[in-house]
PDB file of N, CA and C in Angstrom:
ATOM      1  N   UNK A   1      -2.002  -3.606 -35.041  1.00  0.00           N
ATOM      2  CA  UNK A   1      -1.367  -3.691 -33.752  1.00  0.00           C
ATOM      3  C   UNK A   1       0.139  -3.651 -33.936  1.00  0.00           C
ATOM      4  N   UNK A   2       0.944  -3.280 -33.380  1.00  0.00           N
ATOM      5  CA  UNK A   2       2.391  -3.093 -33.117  1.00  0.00           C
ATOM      6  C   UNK A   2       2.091  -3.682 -31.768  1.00  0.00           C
ATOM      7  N   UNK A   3       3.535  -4.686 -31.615  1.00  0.00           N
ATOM      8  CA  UNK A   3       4.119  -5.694 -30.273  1.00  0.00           C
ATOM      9  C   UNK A   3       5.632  -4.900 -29.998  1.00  0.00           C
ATOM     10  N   UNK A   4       6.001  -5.635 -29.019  1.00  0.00           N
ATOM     11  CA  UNK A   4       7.370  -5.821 -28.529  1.00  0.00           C
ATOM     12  C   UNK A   4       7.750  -6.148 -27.215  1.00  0.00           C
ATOM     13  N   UNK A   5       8.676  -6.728 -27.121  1.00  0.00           N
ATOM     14  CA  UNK A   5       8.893  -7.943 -26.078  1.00  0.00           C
ATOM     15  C   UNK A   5      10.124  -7.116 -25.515  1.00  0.00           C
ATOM     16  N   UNK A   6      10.600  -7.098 -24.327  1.00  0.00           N
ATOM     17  CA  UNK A   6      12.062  -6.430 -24.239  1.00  0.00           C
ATOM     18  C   UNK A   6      12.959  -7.047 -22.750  1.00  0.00           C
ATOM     19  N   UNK A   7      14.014  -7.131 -22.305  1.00  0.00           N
ATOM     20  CA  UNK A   7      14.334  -7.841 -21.073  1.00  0.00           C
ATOM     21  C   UNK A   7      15.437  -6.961 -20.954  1.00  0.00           C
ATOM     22  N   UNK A   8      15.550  -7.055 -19.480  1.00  0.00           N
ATOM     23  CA  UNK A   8      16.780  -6.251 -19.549  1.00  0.00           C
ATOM     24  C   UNK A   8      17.597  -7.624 -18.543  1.00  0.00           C
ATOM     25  N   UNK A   9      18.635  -7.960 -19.763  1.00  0.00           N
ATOM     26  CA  UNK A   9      19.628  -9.017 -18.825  1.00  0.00           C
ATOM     27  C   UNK A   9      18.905  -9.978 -20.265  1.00  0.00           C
ATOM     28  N   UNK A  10      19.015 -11.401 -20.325  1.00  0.00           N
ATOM     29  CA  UNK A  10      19.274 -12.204 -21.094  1.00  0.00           C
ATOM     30  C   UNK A  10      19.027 -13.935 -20.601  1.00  0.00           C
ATOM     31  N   UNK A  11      18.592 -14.192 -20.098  1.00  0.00           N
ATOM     32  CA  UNK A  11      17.220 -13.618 -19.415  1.00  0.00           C
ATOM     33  C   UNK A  11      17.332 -12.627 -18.607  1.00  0.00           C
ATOM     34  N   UNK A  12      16.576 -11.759 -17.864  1.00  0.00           N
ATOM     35  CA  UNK A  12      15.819 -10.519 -17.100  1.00  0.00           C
ATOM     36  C   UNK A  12      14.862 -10.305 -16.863  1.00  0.00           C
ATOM     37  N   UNK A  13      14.267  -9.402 -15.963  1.00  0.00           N
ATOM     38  CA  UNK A  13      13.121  -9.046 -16.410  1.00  0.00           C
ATOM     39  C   UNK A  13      12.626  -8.907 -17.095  1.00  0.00           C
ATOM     40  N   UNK A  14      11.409  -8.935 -17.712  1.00  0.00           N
ATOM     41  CA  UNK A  14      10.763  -8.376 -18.941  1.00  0.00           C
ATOM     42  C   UNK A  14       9.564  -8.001 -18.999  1.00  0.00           C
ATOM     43  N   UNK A  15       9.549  -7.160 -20.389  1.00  0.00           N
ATOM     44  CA  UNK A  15       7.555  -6.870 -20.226  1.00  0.00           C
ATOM     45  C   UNK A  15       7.292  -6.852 -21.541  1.00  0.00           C
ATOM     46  N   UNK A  16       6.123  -6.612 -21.861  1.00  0.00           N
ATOM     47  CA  UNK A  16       5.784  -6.697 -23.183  1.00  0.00           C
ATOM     48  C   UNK A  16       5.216  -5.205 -23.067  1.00  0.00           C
ATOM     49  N   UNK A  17       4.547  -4.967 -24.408  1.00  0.00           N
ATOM     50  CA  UNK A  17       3.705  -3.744 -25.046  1.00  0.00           C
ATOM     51  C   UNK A  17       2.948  -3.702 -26.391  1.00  0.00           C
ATOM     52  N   UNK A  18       1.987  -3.424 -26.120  1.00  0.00           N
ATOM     53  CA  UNK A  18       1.110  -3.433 -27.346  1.00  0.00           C
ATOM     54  C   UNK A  18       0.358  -2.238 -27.792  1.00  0.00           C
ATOM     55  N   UNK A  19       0.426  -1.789 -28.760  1.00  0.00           N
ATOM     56  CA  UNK A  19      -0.205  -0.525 -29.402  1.00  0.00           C
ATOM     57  C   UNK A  19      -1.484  -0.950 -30.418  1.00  0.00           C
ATOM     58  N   UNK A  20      -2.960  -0.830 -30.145  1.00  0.00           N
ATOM     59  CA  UNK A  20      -3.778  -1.483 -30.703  1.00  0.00           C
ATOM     60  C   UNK A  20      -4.559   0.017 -31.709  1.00  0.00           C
ATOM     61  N   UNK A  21      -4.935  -0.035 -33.375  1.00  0.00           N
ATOM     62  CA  UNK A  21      -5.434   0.793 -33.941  1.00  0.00           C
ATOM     63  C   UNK A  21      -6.511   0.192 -34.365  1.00  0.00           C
ATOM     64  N   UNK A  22      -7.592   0.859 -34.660  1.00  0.00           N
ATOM     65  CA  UNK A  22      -8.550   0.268 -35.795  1.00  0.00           C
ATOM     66  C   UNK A  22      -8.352   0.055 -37.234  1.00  0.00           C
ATOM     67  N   UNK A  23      -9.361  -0.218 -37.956  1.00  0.00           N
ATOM     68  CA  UNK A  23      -8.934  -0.395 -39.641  1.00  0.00           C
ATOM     69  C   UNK A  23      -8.844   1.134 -39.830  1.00  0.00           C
ATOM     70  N   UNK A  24      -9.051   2.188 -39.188  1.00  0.00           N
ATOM     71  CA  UNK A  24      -9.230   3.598 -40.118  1.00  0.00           C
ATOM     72  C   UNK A  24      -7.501   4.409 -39.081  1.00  0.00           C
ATOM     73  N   UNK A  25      -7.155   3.501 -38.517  1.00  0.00           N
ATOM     74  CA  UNK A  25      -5.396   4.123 -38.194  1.00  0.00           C
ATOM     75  C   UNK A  25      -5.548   5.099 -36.863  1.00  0.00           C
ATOM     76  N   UNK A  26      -6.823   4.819 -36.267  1.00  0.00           N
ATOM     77  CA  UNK A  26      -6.936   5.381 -34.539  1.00  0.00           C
ATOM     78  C   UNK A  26      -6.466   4.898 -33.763  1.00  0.00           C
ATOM     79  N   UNK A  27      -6.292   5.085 -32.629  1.00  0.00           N
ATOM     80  CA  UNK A  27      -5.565   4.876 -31.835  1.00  0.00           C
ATOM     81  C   UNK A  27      -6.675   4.452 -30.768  1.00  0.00           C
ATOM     82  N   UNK A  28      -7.169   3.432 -30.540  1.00  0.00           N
ATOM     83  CA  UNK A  28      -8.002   2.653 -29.246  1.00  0.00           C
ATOM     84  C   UNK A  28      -7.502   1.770 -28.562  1.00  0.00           C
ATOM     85  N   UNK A  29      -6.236   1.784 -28.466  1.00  0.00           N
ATOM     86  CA  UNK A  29      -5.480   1.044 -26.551  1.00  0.00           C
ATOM     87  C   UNK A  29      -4.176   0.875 -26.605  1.00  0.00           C
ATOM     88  N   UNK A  30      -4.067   0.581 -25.376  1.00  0.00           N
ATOM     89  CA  UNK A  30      -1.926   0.298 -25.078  1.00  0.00           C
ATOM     90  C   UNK A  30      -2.322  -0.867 -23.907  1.00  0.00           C
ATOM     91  N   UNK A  31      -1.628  -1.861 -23.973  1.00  0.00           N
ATOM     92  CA  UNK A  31      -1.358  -2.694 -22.693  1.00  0.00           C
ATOM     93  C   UNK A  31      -0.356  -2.673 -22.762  1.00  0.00           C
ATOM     94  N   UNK A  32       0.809  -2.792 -21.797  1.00  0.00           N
ATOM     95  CA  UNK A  32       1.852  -2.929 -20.952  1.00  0.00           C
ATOM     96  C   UNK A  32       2.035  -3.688 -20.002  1.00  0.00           C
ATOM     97  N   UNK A  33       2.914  -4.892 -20.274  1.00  0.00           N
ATOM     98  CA  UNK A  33       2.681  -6.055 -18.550  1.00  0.00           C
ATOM     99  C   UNK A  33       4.129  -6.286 -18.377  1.00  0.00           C
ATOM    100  N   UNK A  34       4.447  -6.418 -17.103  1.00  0.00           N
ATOM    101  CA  UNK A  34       5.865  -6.963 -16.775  1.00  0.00           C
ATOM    102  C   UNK A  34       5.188  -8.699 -16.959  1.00  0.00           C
ATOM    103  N   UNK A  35       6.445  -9.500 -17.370  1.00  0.00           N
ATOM    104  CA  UNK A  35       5.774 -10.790 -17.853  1.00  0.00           C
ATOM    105  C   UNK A  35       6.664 -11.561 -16.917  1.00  0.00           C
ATOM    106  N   UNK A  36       7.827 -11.089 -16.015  1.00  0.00           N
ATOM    107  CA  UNK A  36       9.242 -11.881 -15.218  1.00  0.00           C
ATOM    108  C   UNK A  36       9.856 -11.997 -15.834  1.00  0.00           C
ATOM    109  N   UNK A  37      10.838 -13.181 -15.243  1.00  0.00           N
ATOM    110  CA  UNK A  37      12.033 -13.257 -16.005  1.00  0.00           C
ATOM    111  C   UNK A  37      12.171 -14.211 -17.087  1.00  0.00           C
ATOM    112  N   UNK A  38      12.236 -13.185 -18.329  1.00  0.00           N
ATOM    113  CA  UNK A  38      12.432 -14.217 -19.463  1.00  0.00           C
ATOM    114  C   UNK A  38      13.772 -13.734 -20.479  1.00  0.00           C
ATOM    115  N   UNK A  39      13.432 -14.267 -21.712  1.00  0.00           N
ATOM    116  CA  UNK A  39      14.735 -14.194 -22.484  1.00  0.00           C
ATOM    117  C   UNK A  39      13.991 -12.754 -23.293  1.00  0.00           C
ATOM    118  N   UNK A  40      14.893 -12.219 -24.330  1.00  0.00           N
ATOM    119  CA  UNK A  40      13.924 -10.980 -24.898  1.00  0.00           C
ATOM    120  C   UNK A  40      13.207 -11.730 -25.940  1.00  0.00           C
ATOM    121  N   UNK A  41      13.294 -13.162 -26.527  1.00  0.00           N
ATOM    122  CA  UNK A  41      12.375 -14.020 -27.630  1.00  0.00           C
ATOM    123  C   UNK A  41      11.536 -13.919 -27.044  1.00  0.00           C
ATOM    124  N   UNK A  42      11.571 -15.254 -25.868  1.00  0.00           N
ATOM    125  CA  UNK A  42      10.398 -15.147 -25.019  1.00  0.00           C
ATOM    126  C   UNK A  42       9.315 -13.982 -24.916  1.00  0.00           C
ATOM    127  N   UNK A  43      10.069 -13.042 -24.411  1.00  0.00           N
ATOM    128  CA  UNK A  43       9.059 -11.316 -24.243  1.00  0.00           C
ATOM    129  C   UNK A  43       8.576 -11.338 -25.699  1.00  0.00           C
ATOM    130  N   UNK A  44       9.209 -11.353 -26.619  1.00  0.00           N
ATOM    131  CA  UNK A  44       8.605 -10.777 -28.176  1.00  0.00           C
ATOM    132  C   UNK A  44       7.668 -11.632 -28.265  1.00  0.00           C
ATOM    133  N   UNK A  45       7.820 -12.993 -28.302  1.00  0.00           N
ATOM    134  CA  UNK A  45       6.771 -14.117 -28.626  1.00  0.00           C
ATOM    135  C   UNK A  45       5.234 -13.357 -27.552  1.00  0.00           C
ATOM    136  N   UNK A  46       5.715 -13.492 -25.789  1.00  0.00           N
ATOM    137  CA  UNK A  46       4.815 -13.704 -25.551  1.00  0.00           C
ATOM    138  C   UNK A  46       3.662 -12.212 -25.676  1.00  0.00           C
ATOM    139  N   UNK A  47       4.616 -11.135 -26.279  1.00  0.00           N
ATOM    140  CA  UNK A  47       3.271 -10.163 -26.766  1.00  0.00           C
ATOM    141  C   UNK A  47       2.853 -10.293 -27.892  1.00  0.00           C
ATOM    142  N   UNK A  48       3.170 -11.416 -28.519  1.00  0.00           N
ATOM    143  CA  UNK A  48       2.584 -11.455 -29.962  1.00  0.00           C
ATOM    144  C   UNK A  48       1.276 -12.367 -29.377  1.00  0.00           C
ATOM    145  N   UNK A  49       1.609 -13.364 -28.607  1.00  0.00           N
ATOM    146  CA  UNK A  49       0.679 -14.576 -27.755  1.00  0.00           C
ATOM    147  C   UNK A  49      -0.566 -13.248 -27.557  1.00  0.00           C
ATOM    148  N   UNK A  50      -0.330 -12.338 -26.648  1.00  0.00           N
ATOM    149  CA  UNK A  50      -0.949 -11.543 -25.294  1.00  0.00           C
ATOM    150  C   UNK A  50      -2.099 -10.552 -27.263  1.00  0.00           C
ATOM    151  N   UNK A  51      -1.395 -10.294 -28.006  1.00  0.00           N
ATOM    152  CA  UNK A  51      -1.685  -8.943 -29.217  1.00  0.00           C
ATOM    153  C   UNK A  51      -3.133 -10.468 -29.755  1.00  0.00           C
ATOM    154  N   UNK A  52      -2.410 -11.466 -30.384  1.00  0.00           N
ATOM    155  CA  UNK A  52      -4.011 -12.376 -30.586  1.00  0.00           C
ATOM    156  C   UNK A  52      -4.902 -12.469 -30.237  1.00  0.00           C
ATOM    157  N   UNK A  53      -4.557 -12.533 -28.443  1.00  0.00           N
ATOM    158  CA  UNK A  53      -5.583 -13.205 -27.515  1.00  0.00           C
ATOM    159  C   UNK A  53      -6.511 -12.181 -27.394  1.00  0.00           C
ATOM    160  N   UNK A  54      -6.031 -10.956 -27.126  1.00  0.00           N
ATOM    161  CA  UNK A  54      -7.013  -9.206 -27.901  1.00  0.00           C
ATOM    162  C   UNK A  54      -7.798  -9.734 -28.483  1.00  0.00           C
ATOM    163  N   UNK A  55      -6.945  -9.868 -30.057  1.00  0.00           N
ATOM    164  CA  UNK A  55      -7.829  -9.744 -30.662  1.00  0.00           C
ATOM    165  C   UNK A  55      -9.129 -11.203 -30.938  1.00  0.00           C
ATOM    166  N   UNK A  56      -8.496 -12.028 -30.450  1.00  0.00           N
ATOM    167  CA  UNK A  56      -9.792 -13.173 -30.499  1.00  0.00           C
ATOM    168  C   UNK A  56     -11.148 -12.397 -29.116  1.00  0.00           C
ATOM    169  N   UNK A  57     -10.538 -12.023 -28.356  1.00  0.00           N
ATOM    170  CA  UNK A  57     -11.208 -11.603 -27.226  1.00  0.00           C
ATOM    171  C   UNK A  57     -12.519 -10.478 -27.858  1.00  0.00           C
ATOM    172  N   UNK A  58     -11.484 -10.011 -28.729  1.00  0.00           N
ATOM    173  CA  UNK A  58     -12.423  -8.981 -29.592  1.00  0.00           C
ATOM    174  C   UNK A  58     -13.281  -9.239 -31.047  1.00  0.00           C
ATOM    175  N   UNK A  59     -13.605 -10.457 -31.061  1.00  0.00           N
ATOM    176  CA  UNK A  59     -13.667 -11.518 -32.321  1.00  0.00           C
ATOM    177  C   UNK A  59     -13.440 -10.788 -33.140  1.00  0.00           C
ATOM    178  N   UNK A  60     -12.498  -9.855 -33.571  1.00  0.00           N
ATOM    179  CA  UNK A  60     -11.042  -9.731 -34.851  1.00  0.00           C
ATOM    180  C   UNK A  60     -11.682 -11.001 -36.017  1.00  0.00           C
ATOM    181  N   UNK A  61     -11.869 -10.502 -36.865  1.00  0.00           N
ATOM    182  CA  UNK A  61     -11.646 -11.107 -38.092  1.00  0.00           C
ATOM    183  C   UNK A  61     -10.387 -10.700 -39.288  1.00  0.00           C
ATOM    184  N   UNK A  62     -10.027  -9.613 -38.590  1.00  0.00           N
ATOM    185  CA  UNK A  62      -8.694  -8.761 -39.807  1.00  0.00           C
ATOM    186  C   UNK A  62      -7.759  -8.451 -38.847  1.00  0.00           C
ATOM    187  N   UNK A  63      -6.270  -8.693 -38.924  1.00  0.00           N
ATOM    188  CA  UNK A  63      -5.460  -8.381 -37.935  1.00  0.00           C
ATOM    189  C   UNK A  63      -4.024  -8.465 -38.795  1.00  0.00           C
ATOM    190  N   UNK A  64      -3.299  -7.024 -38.658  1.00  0.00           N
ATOM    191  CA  UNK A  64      -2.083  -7.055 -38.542  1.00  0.00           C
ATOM    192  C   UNK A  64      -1.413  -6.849 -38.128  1.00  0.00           C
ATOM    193  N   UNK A  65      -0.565  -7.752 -37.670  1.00  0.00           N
ATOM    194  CA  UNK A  65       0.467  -7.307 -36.138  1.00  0.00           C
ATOM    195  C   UNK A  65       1.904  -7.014 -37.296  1.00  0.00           C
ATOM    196  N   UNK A  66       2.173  -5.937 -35.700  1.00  0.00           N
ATOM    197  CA  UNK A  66       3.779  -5.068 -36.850  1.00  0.00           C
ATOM    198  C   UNK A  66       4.513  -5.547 -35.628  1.00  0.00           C
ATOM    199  N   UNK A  67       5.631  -6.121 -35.758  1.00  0.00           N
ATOM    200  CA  UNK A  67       6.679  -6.422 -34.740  1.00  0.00           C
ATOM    201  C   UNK A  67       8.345  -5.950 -35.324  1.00  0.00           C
ATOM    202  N   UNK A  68       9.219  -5.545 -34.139  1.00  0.00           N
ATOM    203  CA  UNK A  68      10.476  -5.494 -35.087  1.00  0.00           C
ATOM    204  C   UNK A  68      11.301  -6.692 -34.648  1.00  0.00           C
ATOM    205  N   UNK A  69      10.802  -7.425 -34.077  1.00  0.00           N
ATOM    206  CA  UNK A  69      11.536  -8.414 -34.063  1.00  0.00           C
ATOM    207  C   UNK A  69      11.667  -9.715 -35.171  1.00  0.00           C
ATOM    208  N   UNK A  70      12.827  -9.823 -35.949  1.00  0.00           N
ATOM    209  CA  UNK A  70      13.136 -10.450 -37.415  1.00  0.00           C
ATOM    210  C   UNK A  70      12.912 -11.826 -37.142  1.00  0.00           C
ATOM    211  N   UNK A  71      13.318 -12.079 -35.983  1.00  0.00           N
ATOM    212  CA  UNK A  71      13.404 -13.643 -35.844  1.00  0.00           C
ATOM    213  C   UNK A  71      11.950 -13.857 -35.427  1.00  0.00           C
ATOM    214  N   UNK A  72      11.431 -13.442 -34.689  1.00  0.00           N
ATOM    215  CA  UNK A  72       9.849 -14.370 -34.837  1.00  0.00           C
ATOM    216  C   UNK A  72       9.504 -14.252 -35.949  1.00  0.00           C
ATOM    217  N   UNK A  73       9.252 -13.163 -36.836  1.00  0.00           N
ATOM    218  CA  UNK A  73       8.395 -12.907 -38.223  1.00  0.00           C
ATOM    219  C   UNK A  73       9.058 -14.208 -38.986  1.00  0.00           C
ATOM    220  N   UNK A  74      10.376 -13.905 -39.151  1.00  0.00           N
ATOM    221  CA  UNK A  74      10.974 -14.931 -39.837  1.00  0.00           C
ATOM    222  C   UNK A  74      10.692 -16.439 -39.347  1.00  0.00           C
ATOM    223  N   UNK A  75      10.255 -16.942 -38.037  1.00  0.00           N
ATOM    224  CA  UNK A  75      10.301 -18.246 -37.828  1.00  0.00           C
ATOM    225  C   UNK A  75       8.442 -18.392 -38.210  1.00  0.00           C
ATOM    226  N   UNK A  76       8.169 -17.728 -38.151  1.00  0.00           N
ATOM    227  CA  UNK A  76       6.549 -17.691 -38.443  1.00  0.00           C
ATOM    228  C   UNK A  76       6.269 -17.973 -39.723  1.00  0.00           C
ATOM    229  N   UNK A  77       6.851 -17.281 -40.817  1.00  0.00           N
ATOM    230  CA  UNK A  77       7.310 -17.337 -42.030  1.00  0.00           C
ATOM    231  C   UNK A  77       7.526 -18.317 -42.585  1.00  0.00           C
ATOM    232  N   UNK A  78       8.045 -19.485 -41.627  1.00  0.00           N
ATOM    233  CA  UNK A  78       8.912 -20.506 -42.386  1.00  0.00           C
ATOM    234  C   UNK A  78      10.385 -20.094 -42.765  1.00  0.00           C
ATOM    235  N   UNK A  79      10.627 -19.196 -42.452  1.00  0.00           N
ATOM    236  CA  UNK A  79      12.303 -18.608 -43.312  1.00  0.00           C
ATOM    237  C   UNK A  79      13.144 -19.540 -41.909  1.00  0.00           C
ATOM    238  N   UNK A  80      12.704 -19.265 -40.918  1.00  0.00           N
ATOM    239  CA  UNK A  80      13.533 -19.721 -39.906  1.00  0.00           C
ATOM    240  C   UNK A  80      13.453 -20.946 -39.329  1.00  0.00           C
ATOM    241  N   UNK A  81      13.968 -21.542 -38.831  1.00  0.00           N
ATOM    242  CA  UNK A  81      13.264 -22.984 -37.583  1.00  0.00           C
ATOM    243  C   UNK A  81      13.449 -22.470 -36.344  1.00  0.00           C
ATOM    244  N   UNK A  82      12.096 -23.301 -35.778  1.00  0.00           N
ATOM    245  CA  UNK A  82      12.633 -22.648 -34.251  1.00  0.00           C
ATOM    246  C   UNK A  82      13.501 -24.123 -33.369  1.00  0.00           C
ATOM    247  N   UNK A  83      14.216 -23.590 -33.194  1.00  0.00           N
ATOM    248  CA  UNK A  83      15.251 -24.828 -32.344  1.00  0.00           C
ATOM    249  C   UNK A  83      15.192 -24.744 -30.899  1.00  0.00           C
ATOM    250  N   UNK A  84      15.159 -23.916 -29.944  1.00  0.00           N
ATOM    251  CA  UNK A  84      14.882 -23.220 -28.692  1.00  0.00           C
ATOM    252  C   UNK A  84      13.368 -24.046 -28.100  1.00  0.00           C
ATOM    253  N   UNK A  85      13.817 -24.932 -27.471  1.00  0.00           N
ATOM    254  CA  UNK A  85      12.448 -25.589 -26.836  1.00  0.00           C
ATOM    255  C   UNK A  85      11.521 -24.589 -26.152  1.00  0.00           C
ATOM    256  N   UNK A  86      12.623 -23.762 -25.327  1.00  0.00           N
ATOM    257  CA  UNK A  86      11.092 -22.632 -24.777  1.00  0.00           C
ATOM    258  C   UNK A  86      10.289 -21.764 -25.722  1.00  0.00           C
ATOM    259  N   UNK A  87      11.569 -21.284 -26.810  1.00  0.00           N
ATOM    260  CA  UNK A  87      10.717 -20.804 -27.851  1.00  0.00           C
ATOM    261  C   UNK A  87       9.622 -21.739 -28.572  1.00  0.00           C
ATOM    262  N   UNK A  88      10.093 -22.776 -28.795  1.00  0.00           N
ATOM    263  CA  UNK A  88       9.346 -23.582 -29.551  1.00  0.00           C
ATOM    264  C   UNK A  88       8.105 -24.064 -29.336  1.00  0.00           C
ATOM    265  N   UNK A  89       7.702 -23.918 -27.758  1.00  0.00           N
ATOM    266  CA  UNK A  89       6.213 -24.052 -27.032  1.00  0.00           C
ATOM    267  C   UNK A  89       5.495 -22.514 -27.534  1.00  0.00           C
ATOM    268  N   UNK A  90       6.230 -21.507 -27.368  1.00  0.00           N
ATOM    269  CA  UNK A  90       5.863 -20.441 -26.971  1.00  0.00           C
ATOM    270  C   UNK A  90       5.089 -20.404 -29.116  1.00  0.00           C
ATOM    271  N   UNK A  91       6.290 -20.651 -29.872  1.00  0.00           N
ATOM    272  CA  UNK A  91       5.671 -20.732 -31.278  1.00  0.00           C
ATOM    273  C   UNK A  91       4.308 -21.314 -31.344  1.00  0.00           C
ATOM    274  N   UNK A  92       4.714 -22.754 -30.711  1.00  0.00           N
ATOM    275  CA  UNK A  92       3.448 -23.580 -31.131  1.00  0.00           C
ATOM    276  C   UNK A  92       2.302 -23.138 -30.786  1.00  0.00           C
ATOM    277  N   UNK A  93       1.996 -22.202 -29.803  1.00  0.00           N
ATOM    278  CA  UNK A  93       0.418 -21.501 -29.391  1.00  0.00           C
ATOM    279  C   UNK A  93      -0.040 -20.588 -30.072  1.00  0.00           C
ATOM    280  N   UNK A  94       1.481 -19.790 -30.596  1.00  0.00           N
ATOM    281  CA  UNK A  94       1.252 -18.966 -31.946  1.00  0.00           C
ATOM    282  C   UNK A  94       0.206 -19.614 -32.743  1.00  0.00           C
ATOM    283  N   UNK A  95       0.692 -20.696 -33.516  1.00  0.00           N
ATOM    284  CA  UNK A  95       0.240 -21.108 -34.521  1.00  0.00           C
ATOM    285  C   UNK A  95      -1.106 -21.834 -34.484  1.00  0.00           C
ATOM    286  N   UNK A  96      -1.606 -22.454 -33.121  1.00  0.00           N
ATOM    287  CA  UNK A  96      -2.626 -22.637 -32.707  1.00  0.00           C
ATOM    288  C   UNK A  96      -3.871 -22.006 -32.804  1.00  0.00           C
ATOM    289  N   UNK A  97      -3.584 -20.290 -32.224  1.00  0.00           N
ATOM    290  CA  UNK A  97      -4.295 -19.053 -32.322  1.00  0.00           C
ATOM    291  C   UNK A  97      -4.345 -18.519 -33.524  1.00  0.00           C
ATOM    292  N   UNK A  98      -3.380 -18.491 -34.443  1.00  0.00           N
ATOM    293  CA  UNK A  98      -3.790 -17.824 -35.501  1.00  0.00           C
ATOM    294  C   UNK A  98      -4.778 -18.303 -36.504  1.00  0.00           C
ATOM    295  N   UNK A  99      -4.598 -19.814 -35.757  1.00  0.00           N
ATOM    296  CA  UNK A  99      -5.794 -20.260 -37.201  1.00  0.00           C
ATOM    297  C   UNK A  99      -7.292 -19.667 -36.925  1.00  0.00           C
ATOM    298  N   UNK A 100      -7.015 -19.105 -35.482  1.00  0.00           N
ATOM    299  CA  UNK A 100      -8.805 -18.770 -35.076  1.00  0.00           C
ATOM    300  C   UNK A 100      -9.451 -16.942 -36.097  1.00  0.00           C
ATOM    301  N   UNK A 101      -8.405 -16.546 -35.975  1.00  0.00           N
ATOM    302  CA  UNK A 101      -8.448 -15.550 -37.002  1.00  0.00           C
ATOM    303  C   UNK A 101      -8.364 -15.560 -38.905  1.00  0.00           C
ATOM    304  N   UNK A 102      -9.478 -15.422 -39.735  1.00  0.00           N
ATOM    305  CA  UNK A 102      -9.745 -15.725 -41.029  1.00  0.00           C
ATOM    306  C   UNK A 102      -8.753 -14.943 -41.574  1.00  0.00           C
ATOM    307  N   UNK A 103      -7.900 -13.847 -41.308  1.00  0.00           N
ATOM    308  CA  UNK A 103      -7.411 -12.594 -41.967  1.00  0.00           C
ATOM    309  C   UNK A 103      -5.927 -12.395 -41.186  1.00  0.00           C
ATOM    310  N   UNK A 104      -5.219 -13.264 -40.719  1.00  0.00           N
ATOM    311  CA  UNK A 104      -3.835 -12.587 -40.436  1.00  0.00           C
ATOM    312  C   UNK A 104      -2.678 -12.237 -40.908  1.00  0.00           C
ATOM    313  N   UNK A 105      -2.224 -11.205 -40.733  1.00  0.00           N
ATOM    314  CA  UNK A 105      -0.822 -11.055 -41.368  1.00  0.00           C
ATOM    315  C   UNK A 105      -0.229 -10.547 -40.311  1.00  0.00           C
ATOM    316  N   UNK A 106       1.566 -11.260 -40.014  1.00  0.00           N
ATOM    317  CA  UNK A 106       2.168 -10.631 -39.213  1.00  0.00           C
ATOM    318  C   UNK A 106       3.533 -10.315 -39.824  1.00  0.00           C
ATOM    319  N   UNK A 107       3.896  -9.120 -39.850  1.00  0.00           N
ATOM    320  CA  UNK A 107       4.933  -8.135 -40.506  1.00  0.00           C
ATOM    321  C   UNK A 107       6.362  -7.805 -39.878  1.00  0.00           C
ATOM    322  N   UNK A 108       7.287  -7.662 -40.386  1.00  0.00           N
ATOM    323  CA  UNK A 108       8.279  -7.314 -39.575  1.00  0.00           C
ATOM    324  C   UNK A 108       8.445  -5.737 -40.039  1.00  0.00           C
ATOM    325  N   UNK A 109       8.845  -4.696 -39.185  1.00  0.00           N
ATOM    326  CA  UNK A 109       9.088  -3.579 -39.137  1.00  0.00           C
ATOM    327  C   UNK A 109      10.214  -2.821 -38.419  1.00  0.00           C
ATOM    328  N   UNK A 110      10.699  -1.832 -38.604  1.00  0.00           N
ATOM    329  CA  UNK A 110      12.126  -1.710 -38.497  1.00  0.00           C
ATOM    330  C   UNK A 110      12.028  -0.755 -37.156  1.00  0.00           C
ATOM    331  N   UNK A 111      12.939  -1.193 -35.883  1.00  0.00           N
ATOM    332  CA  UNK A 111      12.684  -0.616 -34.515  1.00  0.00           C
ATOM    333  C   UNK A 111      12.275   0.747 -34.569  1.00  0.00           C
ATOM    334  N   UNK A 112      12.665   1.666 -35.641  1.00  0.00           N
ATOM    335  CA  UNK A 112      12.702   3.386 -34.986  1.00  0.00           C
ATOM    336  C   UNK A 112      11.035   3.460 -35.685  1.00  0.00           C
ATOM    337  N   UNK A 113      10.267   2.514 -36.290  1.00  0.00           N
ATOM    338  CA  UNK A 113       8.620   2.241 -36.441  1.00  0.00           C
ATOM    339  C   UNK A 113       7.912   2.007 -35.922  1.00  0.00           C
ATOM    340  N   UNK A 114       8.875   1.121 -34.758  1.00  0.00           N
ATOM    341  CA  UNK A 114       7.345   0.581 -33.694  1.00  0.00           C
ATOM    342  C   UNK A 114       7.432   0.857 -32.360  1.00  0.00           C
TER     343      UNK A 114
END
């Protein structure tokens, strides 16, 4: 799966997007949602939230999400802390959900990739 969160304004509007493949690199879906007004973390987080809930929906046992956003990968990672209380809810469900999946990896990837 490839995410991305985007706002226009700081907060702004925003929406997310998700590009979903199988293990053999096909191409089986896109969601797209306006999510309101959030910050662009917020948006990134909450399609990483929206890319899990897929895949638990789809009982996913193998999942790798590609995001280009550095700072979630990195706060996910441990490289970062999250200090941002809204972020910091929005993390904690992260980490909630991922334990439901046996196989995750989430990647950072460079914008002109995803």
């Amino acid at each position: 799966m490839y995410i991305d969160g985007a706002s226009k304004g700081n907060p702004g509007p925003a929406g997310i997007g998700i590009v979903i493949y199988d293990g053999d690199d096909r191409l089986v879906g896109k969601v797209s949602s306006y999510i309101g007004k959030k910050t662009n973390n917020q948006a990134e987080y909450t399609a990483l939230l929206r890319a899990i809930q897929l895949a638990l929906y789809f009982k996913t046992r193998t999942l790798k999400i590609r995001s280009d956003s550095e700072l979630v990968v990195r706060q996910l990672s441990g490289e970062y802390q999250v200090s941002n209380p809204n972020i910091k809810k929005l993390y904690e469900r992260v980490l909630e959900l991922k334990k439901q999946i046996p196989n995750i990896k989430i990647e950072h990837v460079m914008r002109n990739f995803n």
